[in-house]
PDB file of N, CA and C in Angstrom:
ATOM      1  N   UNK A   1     196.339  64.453 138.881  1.00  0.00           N
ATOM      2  CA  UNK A   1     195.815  63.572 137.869  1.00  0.00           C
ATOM      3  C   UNK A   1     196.328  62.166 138.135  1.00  0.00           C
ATOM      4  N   UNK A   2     195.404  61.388 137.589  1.00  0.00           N
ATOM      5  CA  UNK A   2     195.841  59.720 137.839  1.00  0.00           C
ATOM      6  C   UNK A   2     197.237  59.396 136.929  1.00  0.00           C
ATOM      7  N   UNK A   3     197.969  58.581 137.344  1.00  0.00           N
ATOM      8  CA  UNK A   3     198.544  58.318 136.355  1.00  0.00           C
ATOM      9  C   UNK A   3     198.545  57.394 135.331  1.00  0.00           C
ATOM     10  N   UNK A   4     198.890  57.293 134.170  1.00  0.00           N
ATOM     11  CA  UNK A   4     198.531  56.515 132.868  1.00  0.00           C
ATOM     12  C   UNK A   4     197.713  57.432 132.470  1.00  0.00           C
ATOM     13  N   UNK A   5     196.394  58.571 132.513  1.00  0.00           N
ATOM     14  CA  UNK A   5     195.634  59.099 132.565  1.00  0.00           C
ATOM     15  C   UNK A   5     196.574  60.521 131.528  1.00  0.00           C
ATOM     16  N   UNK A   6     195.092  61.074 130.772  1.00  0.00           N
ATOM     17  CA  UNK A   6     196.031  61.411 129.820  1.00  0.00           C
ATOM     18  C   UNK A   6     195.742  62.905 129.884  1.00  0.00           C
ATOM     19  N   UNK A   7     196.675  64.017 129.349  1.00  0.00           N
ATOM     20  CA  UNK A   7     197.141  65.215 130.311  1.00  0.00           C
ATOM     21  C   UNK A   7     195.474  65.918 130.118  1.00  0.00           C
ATOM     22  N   UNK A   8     195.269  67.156 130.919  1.00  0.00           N
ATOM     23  CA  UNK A   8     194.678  67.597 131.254  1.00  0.00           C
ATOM     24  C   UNK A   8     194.623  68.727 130.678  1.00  0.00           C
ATOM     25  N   UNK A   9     193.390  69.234 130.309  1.00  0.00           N
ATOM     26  CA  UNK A   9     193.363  70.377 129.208  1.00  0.00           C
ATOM     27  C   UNK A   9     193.338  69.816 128.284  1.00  0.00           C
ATOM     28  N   UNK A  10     192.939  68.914 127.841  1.00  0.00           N
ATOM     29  CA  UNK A  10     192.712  68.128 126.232  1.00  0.00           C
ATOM     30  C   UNK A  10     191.295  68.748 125.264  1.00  0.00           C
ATOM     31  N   UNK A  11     191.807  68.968 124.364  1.00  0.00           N
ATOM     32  CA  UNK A  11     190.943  69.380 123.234  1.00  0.00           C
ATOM     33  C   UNK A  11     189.699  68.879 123.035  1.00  0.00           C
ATOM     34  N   UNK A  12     188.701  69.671 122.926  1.00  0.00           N
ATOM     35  CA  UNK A  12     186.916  69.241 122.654  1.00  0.00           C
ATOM     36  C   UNK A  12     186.862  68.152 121.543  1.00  0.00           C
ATOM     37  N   UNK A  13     186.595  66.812 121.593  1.00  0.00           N
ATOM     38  CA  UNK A  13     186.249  66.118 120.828  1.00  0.00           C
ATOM     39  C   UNK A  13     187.645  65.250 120.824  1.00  0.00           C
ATOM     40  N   UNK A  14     188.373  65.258 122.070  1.00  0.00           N
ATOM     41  CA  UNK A  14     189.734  64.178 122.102  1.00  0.00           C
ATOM     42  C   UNK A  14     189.399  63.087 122.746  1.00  0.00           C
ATOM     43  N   UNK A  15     188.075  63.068 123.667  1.00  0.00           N
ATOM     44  CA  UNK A  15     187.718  61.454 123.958  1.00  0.00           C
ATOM     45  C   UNK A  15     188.610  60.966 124.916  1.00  0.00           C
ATOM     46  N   UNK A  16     189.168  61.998 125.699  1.00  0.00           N
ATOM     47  CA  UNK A  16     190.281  61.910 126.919  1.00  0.00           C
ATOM     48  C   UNK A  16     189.543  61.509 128.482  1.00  0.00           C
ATOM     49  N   UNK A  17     190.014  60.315 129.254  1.00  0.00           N
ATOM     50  CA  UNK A  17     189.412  60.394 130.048  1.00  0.00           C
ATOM     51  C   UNK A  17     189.325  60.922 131.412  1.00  0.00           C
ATOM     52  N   UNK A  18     188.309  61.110 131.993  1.00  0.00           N
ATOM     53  CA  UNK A  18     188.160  61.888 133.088  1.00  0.00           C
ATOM     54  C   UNK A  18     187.859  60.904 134.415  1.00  0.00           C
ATOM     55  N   UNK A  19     189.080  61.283 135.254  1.00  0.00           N
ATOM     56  CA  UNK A  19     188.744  60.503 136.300  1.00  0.00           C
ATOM     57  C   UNK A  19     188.838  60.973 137.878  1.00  0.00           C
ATOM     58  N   UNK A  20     188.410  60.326 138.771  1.00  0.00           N
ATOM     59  CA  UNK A  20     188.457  59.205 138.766  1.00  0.00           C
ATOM     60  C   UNK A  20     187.551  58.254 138.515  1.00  0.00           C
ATOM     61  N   UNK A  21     186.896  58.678 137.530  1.00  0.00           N
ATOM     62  CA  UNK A  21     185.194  57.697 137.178  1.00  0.00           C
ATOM     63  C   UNK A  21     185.328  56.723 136.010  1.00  0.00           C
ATOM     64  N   UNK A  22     186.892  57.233 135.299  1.00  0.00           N
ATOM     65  CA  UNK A  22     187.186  56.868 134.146  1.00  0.00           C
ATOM     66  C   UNK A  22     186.152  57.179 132.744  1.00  0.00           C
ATOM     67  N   UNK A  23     185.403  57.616 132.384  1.00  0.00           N
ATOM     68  CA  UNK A  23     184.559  58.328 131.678  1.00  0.00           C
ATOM     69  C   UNK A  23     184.755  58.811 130.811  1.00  0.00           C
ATOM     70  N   UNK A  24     184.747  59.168 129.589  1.00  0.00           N
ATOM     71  CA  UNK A  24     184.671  59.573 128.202  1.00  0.00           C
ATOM     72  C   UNK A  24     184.289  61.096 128.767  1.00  0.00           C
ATOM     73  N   UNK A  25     186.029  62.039 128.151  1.00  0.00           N
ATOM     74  CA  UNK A  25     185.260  63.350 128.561  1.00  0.00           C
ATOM     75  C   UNK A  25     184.498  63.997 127.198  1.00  0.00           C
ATOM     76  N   UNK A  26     184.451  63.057 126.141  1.00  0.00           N
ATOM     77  CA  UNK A  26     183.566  63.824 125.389  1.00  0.00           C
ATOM     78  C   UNK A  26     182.228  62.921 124.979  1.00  0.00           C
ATOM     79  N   UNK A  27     182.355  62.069 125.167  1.00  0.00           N
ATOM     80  CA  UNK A  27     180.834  61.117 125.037  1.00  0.00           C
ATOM     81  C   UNK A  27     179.810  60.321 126.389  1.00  0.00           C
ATOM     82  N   UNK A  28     180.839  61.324 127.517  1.00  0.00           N
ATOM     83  CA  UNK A  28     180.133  60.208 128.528  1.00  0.00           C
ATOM     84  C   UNK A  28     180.475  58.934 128.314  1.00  0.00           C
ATOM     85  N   UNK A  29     180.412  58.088 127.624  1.00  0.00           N
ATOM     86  CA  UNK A  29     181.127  56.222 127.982  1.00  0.00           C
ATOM     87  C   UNK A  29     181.637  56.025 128.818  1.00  0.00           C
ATOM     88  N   UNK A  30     182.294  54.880 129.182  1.00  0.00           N
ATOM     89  CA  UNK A  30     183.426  53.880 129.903  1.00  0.00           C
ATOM     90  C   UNK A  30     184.491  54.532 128.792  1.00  0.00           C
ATOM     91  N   UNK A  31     185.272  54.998 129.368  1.00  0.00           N
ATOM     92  CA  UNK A  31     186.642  55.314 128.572  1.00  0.00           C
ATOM     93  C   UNK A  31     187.511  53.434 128.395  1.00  0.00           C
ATOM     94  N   UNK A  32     188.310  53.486 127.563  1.00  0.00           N
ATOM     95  CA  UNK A  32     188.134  54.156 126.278  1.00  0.00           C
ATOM     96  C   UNK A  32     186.731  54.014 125.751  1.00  0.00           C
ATOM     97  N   UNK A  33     186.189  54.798 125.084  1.00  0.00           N
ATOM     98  CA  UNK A  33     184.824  54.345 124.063  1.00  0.00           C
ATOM     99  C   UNK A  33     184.949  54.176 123.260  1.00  0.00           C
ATOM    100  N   UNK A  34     184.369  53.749 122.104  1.00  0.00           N
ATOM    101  CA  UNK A  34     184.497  53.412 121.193  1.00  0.00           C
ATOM    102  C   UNK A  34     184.835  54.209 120.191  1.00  0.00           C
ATOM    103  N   UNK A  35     184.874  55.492 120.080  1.00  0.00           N
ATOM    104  CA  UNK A  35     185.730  56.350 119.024  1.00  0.00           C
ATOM    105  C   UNK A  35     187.199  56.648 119.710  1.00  0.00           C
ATOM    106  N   UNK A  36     187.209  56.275 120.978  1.00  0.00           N
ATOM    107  CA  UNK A  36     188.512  56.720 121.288  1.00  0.00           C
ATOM    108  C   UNK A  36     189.311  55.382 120.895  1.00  0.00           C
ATOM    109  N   UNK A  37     189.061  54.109 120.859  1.00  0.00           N
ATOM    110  CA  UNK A  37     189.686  53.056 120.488  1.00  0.00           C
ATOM    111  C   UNK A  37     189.874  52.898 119.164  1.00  0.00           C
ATOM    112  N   UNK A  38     188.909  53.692 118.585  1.00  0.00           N
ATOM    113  CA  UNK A  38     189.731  53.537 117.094  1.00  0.00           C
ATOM    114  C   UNK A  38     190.290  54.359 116.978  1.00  0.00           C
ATOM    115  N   UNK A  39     190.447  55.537 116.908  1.00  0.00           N
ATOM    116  CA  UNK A  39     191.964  56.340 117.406  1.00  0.00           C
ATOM    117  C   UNK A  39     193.084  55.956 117.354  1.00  0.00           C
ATOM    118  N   UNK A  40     192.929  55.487 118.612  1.00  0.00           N
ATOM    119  CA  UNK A  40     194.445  54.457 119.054  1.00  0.00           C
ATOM    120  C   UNK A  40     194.438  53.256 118.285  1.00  0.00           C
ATOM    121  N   UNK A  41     193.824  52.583 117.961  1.00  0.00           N
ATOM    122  CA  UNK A  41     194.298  51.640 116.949  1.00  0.00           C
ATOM    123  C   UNK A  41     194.736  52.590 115.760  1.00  0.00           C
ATOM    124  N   UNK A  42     194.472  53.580 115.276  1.00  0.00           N
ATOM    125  CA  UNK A  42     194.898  54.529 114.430  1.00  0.00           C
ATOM    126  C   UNK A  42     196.341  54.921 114.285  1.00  0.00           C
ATOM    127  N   UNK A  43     196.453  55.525 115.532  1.00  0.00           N
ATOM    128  CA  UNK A  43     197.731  55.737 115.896  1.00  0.00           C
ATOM    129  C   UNK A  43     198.609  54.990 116.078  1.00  0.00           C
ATOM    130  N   UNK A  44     198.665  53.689 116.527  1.00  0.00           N
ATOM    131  CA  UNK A  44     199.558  52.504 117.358  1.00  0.00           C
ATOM    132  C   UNK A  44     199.654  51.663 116.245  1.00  0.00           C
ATOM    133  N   UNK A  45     198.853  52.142 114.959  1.00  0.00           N
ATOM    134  CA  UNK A  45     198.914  51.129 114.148  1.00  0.00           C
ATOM    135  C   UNK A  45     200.163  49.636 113.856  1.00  0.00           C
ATOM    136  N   UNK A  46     201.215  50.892 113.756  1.00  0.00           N
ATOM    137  CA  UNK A  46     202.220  50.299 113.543  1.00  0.00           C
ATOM    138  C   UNK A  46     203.258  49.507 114.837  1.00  0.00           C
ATOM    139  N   UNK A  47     202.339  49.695 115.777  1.00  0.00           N
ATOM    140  CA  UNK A  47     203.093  49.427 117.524  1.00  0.00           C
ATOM    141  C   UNK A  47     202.469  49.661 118.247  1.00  0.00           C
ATOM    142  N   UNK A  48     201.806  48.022 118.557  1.00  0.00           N
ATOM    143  CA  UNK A  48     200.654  47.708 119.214  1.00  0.00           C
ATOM    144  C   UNK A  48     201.250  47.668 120.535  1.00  0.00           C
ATOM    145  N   UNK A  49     202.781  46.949 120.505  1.00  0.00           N
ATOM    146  CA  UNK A  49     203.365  46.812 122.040  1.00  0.00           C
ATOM    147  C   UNK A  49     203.351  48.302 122.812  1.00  0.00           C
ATOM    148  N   UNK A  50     203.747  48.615 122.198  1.00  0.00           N
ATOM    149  CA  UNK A  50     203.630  50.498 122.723  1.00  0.00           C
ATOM    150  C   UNK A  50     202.324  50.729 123.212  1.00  0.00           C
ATOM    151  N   UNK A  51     201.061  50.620 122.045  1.00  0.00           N
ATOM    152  CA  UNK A  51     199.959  50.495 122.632  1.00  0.00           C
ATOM    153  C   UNK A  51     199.552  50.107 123.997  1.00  0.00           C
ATOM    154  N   UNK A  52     199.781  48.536 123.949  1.00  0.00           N
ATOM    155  CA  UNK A  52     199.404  47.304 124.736  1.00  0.00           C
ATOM    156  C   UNK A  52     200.389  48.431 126.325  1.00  0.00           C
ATOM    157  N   UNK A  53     201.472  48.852 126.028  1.00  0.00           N
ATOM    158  CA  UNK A  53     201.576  49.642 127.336  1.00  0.00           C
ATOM    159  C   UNK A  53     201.108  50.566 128.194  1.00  0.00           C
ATOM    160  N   UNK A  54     200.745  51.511 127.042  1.00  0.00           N
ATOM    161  CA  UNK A  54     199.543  52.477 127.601  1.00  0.00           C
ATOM    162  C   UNK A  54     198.570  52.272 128.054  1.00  0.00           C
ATOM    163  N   UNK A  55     197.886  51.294 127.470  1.00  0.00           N
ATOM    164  CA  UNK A  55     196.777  50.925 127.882  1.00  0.00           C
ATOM    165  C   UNK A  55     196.902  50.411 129.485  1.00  0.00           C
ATOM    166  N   UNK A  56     197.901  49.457 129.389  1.00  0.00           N
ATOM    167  CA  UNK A  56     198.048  48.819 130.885  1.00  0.00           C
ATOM    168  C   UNK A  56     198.413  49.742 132.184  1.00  0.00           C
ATOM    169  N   UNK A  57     199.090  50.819 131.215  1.00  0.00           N
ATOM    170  CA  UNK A  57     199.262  51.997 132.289  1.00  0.00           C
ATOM    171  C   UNK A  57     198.157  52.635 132.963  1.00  0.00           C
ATOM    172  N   UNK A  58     197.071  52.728 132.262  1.00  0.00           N
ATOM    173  CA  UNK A  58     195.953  53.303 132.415  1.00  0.00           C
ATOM    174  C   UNK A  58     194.913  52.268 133.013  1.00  0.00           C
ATOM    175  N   UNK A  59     195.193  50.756 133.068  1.00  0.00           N
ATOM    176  CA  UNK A  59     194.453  49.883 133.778  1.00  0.00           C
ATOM    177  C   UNK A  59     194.725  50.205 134.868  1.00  0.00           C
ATOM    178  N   UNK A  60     196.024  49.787 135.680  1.00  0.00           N
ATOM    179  CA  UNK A  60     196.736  50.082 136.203  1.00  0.00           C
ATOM    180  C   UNK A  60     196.202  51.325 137.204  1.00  0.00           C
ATOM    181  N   UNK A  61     196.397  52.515 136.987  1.00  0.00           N
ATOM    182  CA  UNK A  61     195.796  53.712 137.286  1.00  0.00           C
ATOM    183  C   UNK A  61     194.369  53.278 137.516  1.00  0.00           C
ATOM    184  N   UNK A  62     193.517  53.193 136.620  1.00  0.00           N
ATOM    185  CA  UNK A  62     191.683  52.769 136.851  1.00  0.00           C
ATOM    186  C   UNK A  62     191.527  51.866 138.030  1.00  0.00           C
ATOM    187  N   UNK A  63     192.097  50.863 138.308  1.00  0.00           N
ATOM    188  CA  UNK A  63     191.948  49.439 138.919  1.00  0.00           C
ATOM    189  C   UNK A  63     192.096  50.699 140.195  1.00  0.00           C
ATOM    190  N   UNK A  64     193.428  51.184 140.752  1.00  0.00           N
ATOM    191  CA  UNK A  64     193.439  52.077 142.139  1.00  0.00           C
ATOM    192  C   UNK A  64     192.091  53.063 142.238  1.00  0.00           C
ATOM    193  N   UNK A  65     191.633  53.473 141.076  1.00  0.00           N
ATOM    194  CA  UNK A  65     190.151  54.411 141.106  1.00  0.00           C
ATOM    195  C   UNK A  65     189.513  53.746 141.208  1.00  0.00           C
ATOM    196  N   UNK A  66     189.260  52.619 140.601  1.00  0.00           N
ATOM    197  CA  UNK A  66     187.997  51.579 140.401  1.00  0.00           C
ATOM    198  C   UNK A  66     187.765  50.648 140.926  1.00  0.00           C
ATOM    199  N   UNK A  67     187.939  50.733 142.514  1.00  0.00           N
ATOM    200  CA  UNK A  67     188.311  49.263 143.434  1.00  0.00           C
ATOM    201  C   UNK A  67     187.460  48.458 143.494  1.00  0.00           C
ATOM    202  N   UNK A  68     185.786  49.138 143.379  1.00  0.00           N
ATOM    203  CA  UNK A  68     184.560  47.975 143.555  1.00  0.00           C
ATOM    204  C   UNK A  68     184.699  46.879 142.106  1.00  0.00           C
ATOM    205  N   UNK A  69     185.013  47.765 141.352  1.00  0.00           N
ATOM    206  CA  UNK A  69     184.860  47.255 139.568  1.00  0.00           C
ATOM    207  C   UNK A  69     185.590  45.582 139.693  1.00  0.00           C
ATOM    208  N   UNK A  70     185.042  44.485 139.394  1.00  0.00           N
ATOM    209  CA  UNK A  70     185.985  43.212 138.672  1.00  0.00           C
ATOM    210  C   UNK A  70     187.093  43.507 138.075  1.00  0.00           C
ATOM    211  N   UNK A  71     188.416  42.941 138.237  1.00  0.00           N
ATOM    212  CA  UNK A  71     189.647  43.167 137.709  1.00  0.00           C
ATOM    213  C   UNK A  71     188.898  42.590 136.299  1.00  0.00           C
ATOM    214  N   UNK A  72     188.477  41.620 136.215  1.00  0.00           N
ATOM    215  CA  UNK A  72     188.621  40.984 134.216  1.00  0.00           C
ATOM    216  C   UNK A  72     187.382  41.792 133.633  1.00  0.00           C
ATOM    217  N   UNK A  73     186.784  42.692 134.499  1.00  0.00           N
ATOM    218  CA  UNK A  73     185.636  43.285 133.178  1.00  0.00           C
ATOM    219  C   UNK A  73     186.717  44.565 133.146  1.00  0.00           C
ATOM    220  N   UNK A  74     187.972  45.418 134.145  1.00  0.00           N
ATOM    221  CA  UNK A  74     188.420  46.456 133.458  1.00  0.00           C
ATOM    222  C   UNK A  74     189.507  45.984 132.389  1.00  0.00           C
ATOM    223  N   UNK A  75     189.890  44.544 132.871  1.00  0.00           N
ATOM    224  CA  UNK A  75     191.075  43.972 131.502  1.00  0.00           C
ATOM    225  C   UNK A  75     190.350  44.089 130.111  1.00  0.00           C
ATOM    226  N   UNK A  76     189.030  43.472 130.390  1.00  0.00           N
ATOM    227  CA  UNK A  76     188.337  43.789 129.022  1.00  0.00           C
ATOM    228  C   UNK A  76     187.926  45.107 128.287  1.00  0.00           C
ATOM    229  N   UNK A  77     187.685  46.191 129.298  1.00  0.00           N
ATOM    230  CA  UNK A  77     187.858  47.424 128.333  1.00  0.00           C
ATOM    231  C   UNK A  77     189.283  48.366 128.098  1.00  0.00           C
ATOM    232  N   UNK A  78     190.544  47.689 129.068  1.00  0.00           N
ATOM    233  CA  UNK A  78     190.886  48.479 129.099  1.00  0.00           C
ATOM    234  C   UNK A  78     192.313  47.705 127.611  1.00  0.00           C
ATOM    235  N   UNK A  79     192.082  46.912 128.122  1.00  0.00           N
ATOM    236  CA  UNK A  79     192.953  46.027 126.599  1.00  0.00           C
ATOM    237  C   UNK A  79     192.481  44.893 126.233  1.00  0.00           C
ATOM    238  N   UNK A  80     191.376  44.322 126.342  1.00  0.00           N
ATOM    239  CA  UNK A  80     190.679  42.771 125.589  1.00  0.00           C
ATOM    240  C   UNK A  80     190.494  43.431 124.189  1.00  0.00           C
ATOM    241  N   UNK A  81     190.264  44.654 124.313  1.00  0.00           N
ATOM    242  CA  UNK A  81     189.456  44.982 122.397  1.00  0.00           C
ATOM    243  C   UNK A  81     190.500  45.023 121.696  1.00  0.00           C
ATOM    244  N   UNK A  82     192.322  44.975 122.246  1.00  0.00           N
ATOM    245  CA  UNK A  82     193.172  45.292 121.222  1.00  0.00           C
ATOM    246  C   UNK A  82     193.382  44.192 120.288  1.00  0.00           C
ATOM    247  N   UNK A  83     193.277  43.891 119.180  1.00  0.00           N
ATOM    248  CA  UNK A  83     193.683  43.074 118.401  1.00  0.00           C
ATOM    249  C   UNK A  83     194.945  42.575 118.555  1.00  0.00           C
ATOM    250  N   UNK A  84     195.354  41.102 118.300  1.00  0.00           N
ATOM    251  CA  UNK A  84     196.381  40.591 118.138  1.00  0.00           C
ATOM    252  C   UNK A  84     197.009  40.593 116.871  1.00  0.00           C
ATOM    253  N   UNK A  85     198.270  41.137 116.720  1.00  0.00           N
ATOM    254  CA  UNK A  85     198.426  40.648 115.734  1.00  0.00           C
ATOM    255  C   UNK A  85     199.938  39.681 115.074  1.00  0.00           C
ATOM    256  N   UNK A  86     199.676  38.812 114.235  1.00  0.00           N
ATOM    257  CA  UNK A  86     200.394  37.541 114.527  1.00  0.00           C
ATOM    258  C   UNK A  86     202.270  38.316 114.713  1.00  0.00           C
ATOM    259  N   UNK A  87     202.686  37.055 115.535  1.00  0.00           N
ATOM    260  CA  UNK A  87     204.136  37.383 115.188  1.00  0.00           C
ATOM    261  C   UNK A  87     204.775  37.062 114.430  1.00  0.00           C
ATOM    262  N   UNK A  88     205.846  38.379 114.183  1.00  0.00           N
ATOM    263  CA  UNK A  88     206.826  37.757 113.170  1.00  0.00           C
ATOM    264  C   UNK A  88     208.148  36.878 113.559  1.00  0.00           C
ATOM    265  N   UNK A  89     208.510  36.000 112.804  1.00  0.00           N
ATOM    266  CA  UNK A  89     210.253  35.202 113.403  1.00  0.00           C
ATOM    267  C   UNK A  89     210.906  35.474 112.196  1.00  0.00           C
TER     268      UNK A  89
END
């Protein structure tokens, strides 16, 4: 399995992707798709940096699968959709 890529044997309707095509194993999409990103904004709610890592882990991983692909269209699906949110001091 790729790494960043998330374990194998994942549950019907987990929106886990399949690679090396990167693909939505339950909707067909561009992983993440769009139910899998709200998910993870679900989950990460509270720790986006945590998020913002995974995700890059999994760019990271895609970019070595995805060599023809533009680096800034996989930055854009693979973390442009995460929201910012402001800092605290």
């Amino acid at each position: 399995m790729t790494p960043g890529a998330e374990a194998s044997g994942s549950q019907p309707g987990e929106h886990a992707p399949v690679t090396p095509d990167w693909t939505c194993g339950s909707c067909g999409d561009d992983w993440p798709c769009a139910t899998k990103r709200h998910r993870l904004l679900a989950e990460y709610q509270r720790d986006r940096a945590a998020l913002s890592v995974y995700l890059g882990s999994c760019l990271a991983a895609a970019t070595r699968d995805l060599r023809s692909a533009p680096v800034s269209s996989l930055q854009d699906r693979f973390i442009g959709w995460v929201p910012r949110s402001p800092r605290t001091t």
